[in-house]
C-alpha atoms as a PDB file:
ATOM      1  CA  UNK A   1       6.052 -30.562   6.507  1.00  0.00           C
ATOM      2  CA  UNK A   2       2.522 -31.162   5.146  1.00  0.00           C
ATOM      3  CA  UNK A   3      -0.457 -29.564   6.296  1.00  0.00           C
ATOM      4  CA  UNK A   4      -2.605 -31.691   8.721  1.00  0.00           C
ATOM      5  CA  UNK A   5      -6.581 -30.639   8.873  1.00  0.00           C
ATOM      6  CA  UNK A   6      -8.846 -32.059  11.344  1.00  0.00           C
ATOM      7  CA  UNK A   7     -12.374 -33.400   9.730  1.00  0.00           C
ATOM      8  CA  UNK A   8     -14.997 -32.049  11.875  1.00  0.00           C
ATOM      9  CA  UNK A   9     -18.123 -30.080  11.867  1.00  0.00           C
ATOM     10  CA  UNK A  10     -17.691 -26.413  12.248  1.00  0.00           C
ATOM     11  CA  UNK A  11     -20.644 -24.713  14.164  1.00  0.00           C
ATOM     12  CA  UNK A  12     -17.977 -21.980  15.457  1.00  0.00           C
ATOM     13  CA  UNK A  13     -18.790 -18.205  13.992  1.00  0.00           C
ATOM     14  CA  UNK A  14     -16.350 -17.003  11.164  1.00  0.00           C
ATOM     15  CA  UNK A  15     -14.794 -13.688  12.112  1.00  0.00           C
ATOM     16  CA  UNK A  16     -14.489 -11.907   8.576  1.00  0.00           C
ATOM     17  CA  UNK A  17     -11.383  -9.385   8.647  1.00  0.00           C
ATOM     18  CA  UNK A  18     -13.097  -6.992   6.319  1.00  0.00           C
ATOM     19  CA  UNK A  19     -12.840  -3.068   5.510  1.00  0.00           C
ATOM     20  CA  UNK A  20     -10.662  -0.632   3.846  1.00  0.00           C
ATOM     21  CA  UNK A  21      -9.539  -2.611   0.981  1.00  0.00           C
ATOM     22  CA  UNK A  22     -10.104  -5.843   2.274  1.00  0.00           C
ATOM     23  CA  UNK A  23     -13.380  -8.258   2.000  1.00  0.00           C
ATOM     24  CA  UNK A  24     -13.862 -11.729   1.844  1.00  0.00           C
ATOM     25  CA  UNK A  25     -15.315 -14.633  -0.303  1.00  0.00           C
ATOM     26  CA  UNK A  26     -17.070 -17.498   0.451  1.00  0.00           C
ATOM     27  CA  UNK A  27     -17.776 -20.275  -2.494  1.00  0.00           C
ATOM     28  CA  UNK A  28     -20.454 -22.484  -1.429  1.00  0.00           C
ATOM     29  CA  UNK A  29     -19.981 -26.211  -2.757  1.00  0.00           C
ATOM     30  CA  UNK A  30     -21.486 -29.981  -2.169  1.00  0.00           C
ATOM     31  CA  UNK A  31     -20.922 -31.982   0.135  1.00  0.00           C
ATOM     32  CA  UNK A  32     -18.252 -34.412  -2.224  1.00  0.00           C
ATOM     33  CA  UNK A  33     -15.929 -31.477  -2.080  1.00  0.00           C
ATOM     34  CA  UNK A  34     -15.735 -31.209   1.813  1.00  0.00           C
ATOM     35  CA  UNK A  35     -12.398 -31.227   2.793  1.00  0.00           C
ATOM     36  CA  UNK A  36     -11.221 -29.961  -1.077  1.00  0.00           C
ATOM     37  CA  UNK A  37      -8.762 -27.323  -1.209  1.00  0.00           C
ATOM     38  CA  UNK A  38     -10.041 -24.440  -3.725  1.00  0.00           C
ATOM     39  CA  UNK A  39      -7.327 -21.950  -4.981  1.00  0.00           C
ATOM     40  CA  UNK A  40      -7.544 -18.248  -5.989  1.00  0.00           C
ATOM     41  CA  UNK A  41      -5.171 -16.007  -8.139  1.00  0.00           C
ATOM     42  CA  UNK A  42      -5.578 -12.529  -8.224  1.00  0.00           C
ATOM     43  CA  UNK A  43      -6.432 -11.637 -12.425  1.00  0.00           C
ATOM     44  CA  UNK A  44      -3.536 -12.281 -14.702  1.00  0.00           C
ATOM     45  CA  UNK A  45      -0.971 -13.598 -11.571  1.00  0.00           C
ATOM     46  CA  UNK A  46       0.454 -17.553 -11.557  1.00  0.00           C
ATOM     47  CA  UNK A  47       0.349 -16.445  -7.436  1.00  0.00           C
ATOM     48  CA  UNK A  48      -2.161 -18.485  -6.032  1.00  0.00           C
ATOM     49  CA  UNK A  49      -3.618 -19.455  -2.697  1.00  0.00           C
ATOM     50  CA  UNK A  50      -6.112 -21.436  -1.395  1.00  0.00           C
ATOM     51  CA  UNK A  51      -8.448 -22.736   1.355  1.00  0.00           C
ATOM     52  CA  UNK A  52     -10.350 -25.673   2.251  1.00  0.00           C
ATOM     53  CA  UNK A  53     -13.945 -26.467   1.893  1.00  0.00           C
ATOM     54  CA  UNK A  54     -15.447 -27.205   5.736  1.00  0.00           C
ATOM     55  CA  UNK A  55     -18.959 -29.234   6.997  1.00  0.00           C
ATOM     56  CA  UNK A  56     -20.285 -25.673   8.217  1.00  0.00           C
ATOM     57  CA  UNK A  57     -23.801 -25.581  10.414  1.00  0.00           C
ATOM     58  CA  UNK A  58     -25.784 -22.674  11.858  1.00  0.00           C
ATOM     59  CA  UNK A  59     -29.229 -21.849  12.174  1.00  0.00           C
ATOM     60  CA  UNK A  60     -30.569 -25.699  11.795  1.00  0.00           C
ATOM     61  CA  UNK A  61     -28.750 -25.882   8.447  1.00  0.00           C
ATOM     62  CA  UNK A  62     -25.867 -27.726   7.197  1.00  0.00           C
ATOM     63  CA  UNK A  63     -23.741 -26.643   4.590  1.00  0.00           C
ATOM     64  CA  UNK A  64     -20.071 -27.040   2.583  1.00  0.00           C
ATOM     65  CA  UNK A  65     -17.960 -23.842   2.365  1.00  0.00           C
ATOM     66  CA  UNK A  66     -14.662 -22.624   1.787  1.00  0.00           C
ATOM     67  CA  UNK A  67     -14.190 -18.855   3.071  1.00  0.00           C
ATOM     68  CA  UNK A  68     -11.301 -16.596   2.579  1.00  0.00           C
ATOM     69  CA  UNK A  69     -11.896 -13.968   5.633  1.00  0.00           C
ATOM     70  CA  UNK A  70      -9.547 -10.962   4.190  1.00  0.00           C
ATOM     71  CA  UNK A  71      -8.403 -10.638   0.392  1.00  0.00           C
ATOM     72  CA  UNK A  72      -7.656  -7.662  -0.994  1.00  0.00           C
ATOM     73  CA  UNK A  73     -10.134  -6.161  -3.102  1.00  0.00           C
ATOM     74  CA  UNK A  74     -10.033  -7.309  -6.694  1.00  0.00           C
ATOM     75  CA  UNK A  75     -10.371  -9.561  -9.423  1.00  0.00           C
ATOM     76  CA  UNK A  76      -9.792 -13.487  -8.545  1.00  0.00           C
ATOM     77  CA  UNK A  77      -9.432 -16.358 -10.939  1.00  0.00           C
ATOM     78  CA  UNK A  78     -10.932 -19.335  -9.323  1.00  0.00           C
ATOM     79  CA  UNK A  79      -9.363 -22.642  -9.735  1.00  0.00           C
ATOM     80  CA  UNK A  80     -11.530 -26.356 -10.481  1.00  0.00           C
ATOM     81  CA  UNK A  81      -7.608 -27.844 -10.922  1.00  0.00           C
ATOM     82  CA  UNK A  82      -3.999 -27.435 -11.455  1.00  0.00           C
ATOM     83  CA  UNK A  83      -4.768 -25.907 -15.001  1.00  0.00           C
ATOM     84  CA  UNK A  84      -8.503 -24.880 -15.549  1.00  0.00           C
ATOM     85  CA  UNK A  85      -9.884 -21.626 -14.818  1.00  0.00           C
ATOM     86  CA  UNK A  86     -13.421 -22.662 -13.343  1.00  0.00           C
ATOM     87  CA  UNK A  87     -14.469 -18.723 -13.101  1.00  0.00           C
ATOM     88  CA  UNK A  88     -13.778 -15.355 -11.735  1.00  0.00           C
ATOM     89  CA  UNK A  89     -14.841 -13.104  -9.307  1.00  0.00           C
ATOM     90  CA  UNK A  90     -14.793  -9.621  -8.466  1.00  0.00           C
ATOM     91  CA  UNK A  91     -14.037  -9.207  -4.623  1.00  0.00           C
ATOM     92  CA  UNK A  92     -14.893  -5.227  -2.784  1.00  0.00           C
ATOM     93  CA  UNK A  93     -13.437  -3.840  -0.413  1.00  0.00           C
ATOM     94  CA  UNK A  94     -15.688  -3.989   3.002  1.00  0.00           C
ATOM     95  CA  UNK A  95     -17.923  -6.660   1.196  1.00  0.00           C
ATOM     96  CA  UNK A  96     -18.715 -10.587   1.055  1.00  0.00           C
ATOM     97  CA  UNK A  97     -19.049 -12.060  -2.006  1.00  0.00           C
ATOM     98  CA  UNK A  98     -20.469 -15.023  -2.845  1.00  0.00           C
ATOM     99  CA  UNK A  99     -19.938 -17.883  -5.350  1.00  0.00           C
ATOM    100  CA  UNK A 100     -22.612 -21.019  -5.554  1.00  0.00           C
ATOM    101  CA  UNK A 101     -20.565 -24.149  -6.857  1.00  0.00           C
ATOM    102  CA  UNK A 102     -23.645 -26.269  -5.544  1.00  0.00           C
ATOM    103  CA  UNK A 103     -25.474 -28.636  -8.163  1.00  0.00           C
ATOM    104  CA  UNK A 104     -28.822 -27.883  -7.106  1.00  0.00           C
ATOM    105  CA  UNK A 105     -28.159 -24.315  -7.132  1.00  0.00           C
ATOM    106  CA  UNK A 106     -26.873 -24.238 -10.755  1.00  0.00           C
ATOM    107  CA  UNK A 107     -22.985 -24.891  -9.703  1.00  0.00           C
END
């Protein structure tokens, strides 16, 4: 059974399960990739997993995000498609980190 996803805005808070050895990422994109699924492999696995960029407003802004609310601390190979390697990031343990994908913003 394929997934279904509802288009909508989110304006909802995301609860981050972070601590320990866990923390989260959050890889900021354009608008064109709402609704794009980005994957992840921890460093030198073919394991991957993913999440979907969301329409994401607070504060009086609007912005496109995909957030993974508790990985396990590491390095992460980011994915731009089936086989290219778009970049890497090094997720801690009780932290967020951050990745810009956003043209204005250098991405």
């Amino acid at each position: 059974m394929s997934e279904v996803h509802v288009q909508r805005v989110h304006t909802e808070n995301v609860v981050l399960d972070i601590g320990g050895d866990i923390g989260a990422l959050v890889i900021y994109t354009d608008k064109d990739r709402d609704n794009d699924e980005i994957e992840l492999s921890p460093k030198g696995s073919s394991a991957r997993f993913h999440n979907q960029v969301h329409e994401r407003q607070f504060n009086g802004r609007t912005l496109f995000a995909a957030v993974y609310p508790g990985i396990h601390a590491g390095e992460y190979d980011i994915w731009a498609d089936e086989s290219t390697v778009a970049g890497s990031i090094t997720v801690a343990g009780g932290q967020v980190a951050t990745v810009d994908w956003r043209r204005s913003n250098g991405g």
